[in-house]
N, C-alpha and C. Protein backbone atom coordinates (compact mmCIF):
# COMPACT_ATOMS: atom_id res chain seq x y z
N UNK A 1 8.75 20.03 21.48
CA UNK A 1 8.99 19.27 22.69
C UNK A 1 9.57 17.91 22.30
N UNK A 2 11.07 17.46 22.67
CA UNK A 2 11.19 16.34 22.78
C UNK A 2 10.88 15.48 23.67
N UNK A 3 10.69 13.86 23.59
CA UNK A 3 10.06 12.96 24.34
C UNK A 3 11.28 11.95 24.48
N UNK A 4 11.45 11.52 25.35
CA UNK A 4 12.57 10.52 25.68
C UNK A 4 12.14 8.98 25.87
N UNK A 5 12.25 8.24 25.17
CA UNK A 5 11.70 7.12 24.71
C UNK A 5 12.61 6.43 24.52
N UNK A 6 12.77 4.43 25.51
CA UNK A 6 13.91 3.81 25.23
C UNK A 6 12.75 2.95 23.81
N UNK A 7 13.04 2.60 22.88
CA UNK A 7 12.31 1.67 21.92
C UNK A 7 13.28 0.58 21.58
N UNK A 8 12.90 -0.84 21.32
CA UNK A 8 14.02 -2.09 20.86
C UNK A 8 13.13 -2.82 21.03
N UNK A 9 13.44 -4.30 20.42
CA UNK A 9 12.24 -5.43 21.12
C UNK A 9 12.34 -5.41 22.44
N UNK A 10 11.01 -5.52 22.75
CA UNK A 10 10.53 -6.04 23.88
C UNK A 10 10.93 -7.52 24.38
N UNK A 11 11.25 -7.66 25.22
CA UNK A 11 11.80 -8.55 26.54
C UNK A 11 11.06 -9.05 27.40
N UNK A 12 11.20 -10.26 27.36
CA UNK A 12 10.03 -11.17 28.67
C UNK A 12 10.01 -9.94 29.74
N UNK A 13 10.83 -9.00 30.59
CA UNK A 13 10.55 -7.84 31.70
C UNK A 13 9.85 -7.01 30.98
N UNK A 14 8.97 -7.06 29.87
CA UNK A 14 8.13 -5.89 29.37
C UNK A 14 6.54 -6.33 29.45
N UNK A 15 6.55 -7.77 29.38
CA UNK A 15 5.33 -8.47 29.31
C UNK A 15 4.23 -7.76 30.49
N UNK A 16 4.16 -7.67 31.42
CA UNK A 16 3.90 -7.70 32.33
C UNK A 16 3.16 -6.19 32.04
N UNK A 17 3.84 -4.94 31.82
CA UNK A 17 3.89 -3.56 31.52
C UNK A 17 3.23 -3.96 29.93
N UNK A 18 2.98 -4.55 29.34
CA UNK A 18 2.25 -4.55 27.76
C UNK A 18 0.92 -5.07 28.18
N UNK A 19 0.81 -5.79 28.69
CA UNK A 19 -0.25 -6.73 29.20
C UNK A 19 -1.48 -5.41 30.18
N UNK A 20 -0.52 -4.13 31.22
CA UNK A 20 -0.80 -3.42 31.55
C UNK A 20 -1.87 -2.57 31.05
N UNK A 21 -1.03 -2.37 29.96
CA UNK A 21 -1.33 -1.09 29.05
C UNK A 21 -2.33 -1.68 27.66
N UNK A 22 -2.08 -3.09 27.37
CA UNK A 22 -3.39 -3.63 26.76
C UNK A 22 -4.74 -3.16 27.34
N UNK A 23 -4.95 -3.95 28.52
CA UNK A 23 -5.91 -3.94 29.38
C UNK A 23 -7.40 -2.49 28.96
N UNK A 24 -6.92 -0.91 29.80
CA UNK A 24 -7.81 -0.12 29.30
C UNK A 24 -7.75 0.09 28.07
N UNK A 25 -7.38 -0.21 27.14
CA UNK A 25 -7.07 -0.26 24.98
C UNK A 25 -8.02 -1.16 25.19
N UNK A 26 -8.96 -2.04 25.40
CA UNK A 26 -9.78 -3.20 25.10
C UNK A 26 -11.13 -2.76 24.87
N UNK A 27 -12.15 -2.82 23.93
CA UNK A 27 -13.53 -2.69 23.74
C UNK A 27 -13.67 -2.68 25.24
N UNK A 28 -14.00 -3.56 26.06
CA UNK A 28 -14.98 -4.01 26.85
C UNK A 28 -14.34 -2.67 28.41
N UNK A 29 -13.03 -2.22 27.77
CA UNK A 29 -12.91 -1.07 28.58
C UNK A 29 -13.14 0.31 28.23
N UNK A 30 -13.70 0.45 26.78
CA UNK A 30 -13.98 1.93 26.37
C UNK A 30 -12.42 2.01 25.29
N UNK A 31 -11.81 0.90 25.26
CA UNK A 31 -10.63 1.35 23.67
C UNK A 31 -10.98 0.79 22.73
N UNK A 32 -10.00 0.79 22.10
CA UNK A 32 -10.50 0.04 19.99
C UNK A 32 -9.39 -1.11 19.96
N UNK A 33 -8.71 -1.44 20.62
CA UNK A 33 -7.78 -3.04 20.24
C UNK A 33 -8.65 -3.98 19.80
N UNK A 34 -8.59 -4.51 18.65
CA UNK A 34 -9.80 -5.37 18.18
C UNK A 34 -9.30 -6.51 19.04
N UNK A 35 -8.25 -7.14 19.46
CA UNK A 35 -8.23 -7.96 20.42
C UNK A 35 -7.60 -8.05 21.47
N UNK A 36 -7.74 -9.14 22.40
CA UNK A 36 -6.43 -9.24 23.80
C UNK A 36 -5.86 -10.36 23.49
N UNK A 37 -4.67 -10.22 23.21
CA UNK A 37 -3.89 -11.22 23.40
C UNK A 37 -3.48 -11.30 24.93
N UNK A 38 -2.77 -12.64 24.85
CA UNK A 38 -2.92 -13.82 26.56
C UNK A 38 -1.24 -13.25 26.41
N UNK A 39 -0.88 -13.46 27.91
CA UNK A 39 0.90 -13.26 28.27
C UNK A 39 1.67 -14.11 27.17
N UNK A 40 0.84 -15.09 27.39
CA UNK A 40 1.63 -16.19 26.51
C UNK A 40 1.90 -15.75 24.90
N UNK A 41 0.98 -15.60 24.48
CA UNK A 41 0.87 -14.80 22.91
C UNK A 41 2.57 -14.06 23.04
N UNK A 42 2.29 -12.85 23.96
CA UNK A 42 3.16 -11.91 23.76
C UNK A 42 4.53 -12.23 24.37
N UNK A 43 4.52 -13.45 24.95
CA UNK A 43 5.79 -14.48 25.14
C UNK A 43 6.18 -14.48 24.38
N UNK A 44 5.41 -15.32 23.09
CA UNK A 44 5.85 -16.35 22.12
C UNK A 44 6.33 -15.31 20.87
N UNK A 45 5.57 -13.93 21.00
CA UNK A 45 5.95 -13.03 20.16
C UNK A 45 7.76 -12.70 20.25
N UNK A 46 7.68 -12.55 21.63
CA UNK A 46 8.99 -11.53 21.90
C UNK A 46 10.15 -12.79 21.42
N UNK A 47 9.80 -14.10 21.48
CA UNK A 47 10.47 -14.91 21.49
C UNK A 47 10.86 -14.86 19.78
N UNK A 48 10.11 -14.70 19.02
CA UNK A 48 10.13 -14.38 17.54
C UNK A 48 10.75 -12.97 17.65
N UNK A 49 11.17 -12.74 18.39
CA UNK A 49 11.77 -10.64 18.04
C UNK A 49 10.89 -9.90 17.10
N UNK A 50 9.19 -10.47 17.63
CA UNK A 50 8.33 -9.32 16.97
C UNK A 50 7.49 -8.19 17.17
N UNK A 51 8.20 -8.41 18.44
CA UNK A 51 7.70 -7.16 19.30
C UNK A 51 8.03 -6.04 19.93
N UNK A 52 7.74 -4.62 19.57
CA UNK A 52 8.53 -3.65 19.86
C UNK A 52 7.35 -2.79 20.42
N UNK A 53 8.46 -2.67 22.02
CA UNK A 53 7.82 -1.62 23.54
C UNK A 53 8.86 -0.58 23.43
N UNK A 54 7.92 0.49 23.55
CA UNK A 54 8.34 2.12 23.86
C UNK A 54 8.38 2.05 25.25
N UNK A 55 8.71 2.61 25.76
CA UNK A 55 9.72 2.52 27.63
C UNK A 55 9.66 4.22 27.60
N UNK A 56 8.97 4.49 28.78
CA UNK A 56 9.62 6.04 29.30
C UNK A 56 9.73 5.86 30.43
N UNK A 57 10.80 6.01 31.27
CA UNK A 57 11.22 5.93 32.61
C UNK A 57 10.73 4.58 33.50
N UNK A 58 11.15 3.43 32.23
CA UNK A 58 11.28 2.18 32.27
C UNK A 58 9.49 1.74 32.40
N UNK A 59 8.79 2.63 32.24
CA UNK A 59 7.25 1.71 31.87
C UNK A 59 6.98 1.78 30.48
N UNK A 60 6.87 0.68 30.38
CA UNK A 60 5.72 0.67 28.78
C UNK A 60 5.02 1.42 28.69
N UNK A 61 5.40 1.87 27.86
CA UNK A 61 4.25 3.08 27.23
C UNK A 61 3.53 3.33 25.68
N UNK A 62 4.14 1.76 25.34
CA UNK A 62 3.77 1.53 23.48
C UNK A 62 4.25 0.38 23.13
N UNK A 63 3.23 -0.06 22.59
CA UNK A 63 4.30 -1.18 21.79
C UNK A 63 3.18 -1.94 20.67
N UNK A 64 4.05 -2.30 19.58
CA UNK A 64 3.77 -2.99 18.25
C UNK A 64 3.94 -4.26 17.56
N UNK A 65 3.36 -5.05 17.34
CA UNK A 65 3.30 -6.21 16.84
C UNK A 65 3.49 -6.92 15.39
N UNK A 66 4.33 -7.20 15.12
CA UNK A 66 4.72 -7.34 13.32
C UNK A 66 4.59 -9.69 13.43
N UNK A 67 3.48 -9.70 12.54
CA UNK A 67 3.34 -10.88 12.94
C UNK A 67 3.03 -11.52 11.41
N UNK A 68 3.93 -12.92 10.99
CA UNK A 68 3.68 -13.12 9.53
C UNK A 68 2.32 -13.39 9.43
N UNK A 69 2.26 -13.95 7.64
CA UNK A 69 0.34 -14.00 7.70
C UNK A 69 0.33 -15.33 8.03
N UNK A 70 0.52 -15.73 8.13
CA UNK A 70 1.03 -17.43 8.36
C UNK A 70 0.15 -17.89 9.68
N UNK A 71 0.97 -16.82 10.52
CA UNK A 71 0.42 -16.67 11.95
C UNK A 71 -0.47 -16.87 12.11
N UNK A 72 -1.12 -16.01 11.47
CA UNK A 72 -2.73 -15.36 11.90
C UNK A 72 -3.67 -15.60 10.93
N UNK A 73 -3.64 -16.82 9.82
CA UNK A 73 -4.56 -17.43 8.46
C UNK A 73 -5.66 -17.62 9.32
N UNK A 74 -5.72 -18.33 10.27
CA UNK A 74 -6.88 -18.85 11.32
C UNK A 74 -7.27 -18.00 11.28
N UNK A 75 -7.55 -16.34 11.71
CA UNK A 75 -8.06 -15.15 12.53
C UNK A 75 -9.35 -14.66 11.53
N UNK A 76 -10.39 -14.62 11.53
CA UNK A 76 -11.27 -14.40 10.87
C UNK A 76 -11.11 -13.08 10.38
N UNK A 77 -11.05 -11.87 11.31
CA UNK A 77 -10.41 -10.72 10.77
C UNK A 77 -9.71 -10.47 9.66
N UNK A 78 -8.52 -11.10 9.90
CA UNK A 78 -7.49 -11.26 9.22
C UNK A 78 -8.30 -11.82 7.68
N UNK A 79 -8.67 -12.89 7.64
CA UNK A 79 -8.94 -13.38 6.55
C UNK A 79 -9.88 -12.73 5.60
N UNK A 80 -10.98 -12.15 6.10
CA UNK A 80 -11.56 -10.99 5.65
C UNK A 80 -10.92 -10.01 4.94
N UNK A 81 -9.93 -9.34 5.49
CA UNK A 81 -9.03 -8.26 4.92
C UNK A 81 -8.13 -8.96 3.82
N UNK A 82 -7.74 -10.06 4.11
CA UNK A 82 -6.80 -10.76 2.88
C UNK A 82 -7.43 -11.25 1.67
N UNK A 83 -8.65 -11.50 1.69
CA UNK A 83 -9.44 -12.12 0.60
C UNK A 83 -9.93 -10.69 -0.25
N UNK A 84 -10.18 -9.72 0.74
CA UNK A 84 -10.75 -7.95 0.07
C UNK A 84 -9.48 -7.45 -0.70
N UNK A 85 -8.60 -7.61 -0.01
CA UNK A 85 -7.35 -6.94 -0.54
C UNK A 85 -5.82 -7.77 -0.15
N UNK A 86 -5.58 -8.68 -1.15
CA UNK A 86 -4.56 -9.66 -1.73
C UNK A 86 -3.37 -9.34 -1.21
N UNK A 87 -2.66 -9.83 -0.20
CA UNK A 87 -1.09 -8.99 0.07
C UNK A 87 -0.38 -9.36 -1.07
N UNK A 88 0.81 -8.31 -0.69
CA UNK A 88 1.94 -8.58 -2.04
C UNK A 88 2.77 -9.37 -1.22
N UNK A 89 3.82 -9.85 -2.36
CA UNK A 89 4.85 -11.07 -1.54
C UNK A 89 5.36 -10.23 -0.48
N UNK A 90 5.86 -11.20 0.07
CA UNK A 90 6.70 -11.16 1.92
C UNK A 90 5.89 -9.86 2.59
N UNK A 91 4.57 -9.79 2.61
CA UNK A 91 3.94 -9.01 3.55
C UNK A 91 4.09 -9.48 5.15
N UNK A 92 3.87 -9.13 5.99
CA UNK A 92 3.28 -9.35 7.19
C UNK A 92 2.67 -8.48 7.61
N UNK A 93 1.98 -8.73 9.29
CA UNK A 93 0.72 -7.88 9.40
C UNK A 93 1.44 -7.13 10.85
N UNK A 94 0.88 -5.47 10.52
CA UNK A 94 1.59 -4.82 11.44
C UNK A 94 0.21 -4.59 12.49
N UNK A 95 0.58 -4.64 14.27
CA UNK A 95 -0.34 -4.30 14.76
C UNK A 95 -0.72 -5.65 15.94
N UNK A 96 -1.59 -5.82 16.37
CA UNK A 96 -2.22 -4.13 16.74
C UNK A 96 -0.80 -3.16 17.25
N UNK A 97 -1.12 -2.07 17.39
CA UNK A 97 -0.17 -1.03 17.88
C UNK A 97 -1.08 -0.45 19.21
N UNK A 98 -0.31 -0.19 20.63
CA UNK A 98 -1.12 0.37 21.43
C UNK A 98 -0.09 1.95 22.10
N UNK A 99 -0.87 2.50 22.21
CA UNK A 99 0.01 3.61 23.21
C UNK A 99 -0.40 4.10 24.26
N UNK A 100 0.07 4.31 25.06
CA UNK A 100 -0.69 5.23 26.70
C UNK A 100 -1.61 6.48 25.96
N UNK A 101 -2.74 6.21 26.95
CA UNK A 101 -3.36 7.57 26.66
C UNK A 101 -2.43 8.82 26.91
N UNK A 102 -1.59 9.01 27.69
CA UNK A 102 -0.56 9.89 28.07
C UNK A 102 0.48 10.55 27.35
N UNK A 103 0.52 9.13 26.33
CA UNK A 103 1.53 9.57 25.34
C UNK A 103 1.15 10.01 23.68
N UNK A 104 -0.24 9.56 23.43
CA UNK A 104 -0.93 9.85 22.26
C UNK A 104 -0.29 11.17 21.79
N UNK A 105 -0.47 11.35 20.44
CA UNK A 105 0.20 12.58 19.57
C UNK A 105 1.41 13.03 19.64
N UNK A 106 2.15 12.02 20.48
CA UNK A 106 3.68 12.35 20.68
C UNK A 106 4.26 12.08 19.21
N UNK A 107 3.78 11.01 18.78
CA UNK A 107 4.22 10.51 17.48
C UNK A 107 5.33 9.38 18.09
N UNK A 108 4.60 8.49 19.40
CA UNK A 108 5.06 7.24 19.76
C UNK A 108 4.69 6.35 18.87
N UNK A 109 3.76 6.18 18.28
CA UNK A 109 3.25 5.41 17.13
C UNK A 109 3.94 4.57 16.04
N UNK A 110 4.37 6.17 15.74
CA UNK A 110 5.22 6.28 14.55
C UNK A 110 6.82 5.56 14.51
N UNK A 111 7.49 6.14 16.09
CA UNK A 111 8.81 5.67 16.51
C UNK A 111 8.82 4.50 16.34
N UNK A 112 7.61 3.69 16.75
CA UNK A 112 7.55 2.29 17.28
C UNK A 112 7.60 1.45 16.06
N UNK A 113 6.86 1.65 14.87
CA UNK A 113 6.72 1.36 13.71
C UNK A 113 8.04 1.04 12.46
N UNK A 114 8.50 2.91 12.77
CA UNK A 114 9.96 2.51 12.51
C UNK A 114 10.50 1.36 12.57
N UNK A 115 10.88 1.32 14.09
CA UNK A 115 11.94 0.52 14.49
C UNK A 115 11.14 -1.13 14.05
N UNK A 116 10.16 -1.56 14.22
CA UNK A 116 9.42 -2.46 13.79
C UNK A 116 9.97 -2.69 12.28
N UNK A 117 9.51 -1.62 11.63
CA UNK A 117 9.99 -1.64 9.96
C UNK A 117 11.40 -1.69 9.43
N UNK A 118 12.23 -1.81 10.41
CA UNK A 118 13.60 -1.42 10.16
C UNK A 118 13.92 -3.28 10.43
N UNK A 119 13.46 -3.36 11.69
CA UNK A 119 13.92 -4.85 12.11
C UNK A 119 13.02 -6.01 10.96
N UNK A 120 12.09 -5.69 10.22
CA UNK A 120 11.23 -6.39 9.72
C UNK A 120 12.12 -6.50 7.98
N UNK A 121 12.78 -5.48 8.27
CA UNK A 121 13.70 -5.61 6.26
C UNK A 121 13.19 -4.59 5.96
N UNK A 122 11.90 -3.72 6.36
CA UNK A 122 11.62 -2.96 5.42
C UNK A 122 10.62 -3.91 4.36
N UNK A 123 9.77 -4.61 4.83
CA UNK A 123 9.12 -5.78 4.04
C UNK A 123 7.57 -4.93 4.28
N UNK A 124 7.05 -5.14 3.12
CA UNK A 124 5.38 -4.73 2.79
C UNK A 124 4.44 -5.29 4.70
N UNK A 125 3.29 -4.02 4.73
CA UNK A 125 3.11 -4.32 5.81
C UNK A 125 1.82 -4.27 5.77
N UNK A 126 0.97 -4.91 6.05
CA UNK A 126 -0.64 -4.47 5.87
C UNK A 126 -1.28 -4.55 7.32
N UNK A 127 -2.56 -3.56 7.85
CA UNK A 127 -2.85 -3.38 8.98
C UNK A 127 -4.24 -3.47 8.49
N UNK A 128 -5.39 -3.12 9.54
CA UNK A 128 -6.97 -2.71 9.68
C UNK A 128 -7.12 -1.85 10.92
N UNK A 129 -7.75 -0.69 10.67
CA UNK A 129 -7.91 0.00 12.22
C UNK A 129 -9.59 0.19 11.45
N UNK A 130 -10.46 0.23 12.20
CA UNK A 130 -11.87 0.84 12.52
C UNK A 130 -12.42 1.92 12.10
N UNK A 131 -13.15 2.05 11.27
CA UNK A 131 -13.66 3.87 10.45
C UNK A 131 -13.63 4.22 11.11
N UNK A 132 -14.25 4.07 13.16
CA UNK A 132 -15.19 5.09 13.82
C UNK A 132 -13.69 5.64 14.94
N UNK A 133 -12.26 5.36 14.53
CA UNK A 133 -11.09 5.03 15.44
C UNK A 133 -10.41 6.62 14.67
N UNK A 134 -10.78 7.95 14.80
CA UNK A 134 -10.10 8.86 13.71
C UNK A 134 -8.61 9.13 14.11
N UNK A 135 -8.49 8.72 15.69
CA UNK A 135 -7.29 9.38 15.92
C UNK A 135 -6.02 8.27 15.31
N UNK A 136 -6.44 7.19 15.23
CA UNK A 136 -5.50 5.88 14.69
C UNK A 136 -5.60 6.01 13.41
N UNK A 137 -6.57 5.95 12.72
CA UNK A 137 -6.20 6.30 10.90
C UNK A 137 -5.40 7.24 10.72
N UNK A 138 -5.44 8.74 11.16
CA UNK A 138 -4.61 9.86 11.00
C UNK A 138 -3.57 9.31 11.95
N UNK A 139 -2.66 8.83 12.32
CA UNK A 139 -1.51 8.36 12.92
C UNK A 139 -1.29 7.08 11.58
N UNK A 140 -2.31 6.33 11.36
CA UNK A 140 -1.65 4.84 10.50
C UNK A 140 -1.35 6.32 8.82
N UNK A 141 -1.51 6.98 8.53
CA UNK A 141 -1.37 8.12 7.24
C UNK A 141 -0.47 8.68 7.34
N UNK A 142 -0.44 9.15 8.84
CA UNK A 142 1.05 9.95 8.90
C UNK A 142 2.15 9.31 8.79
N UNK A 143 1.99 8.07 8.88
CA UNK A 143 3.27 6.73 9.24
C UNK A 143 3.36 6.38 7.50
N UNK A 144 2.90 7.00 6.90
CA UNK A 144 3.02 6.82 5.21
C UNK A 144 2.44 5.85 4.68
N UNK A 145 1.55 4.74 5.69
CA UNK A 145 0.79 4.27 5.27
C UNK A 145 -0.30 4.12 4.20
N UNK A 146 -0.70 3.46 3.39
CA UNK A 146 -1.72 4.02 2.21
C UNK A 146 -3.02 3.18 2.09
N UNK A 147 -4.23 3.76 2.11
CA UNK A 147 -5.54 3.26 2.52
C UNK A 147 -6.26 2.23 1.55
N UNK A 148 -5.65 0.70 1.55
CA UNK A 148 -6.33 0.19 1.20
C UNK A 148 -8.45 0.04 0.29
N UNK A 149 -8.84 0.84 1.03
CA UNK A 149 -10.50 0.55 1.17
C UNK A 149 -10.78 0.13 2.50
N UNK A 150 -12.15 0.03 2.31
CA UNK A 150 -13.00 -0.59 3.61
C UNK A 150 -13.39 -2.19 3.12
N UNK A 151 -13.10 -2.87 4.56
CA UNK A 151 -13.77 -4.02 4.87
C UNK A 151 -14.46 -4.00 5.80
N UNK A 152 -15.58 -4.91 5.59
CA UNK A 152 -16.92 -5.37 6.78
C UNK A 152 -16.89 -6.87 7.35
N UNK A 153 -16.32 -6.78 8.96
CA UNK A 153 -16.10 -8.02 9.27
C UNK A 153 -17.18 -8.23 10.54
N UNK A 154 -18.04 -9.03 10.96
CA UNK A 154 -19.05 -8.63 11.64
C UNK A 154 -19.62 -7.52 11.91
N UNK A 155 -20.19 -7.12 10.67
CA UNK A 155 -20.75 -5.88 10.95
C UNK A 155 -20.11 -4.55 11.26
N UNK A 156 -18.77 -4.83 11.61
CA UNK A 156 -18.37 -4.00 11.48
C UNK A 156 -17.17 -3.30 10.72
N UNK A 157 -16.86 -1.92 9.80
CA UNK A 157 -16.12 -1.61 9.03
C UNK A 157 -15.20 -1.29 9.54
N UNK A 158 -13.83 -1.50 8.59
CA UNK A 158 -12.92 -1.23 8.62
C UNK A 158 -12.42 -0.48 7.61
N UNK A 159 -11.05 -0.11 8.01
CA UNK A 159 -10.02 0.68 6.41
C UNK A 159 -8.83 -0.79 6.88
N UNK A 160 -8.45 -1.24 5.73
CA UNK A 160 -7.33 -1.73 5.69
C UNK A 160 -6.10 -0.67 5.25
N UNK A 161 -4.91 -0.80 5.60
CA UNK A 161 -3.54 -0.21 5.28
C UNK A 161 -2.70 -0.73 4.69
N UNK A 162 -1.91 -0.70 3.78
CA UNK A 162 -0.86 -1.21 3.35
C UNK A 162 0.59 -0.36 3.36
N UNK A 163 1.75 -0.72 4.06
CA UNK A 163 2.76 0.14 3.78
C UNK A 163 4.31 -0.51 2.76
N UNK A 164 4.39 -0.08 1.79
CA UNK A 164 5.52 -0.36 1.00
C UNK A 164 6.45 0.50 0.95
N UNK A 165 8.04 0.44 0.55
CA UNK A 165 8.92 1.44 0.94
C UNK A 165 9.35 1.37 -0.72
């Protein structure tokens, strides 16, 4: 089955439709996004061209975040995973990644990543998804990703990812 998917950065007219589709992805709604980012965040992202929305019949239906470490040194998360496992030069951090429940196992994930990795140089990429998250580790593996180890950041574990080409 093919899937028809517009993918490119995302555009201030996507905010709105990301922000959407964040929303049920959130702990406090029954998903695993370890966080919510604010409109503004994903303003300031698109404004950096680091953000890439999957579109099917013009709704968001995915989209991915490629953000330097620079960015995100503040993020306790983050810093946890960087002190466990050292990036290599010109890393940045891929993620979060979200997709419609609708579209899961399409291998929207993956598309999105691509095009992320393509616009990014093809530059080292390191992520964290959640032990207890199976359907996102087997999607971050299939994407050729390679499993760092586990980190423990409040209590709770993670796998870090690293992807090199």
């Amino acid at each position: 089955m093919i899937f028809d998917y517009d993918i490119s950065l995302a555009t201030p007219n996507d905010v709105l439709g990301i922000l959407a589709l964040q929303e049920p992805n959130l702990p406090d709604s029954g998903g695993s996004l370890s966080v919510r980012l604010t409109a503004d965040r994903f303003k300031d992202a698109i404004l950096e061209n680091s953000v890439v929305a999957g579109r099917r019949d013009g709704k968001v239906v995915g989209y991915v975040l490629g953000t330097s470490l620079a960015a995100k040194a503040h993020v306790g998360i983050i810093q946890t995973m960087l002190r466990t496992f050292p990036p290599p030069p010109d890393c940045y951090l891929y993620g979060p990644v979200c997709v419609a429940e609708t579209e899961r196992g399409k291998g929207l994930a993956g598309l999105l990543f691509e095009v992320l990795r393509t616009h990014m140089g093809n530059r080292p990429a390191m992520t964290f998804v959640r032990t207890d998250n199976a359907p996102s580790l087997q999607a971050h593996r299939k994407m050729g990703m390679r499993d760092l180890g586990t980190f423990v950041h409040e209590n709770v574990p993670y796998i870090a990812f690293k992807y090199s080409t």
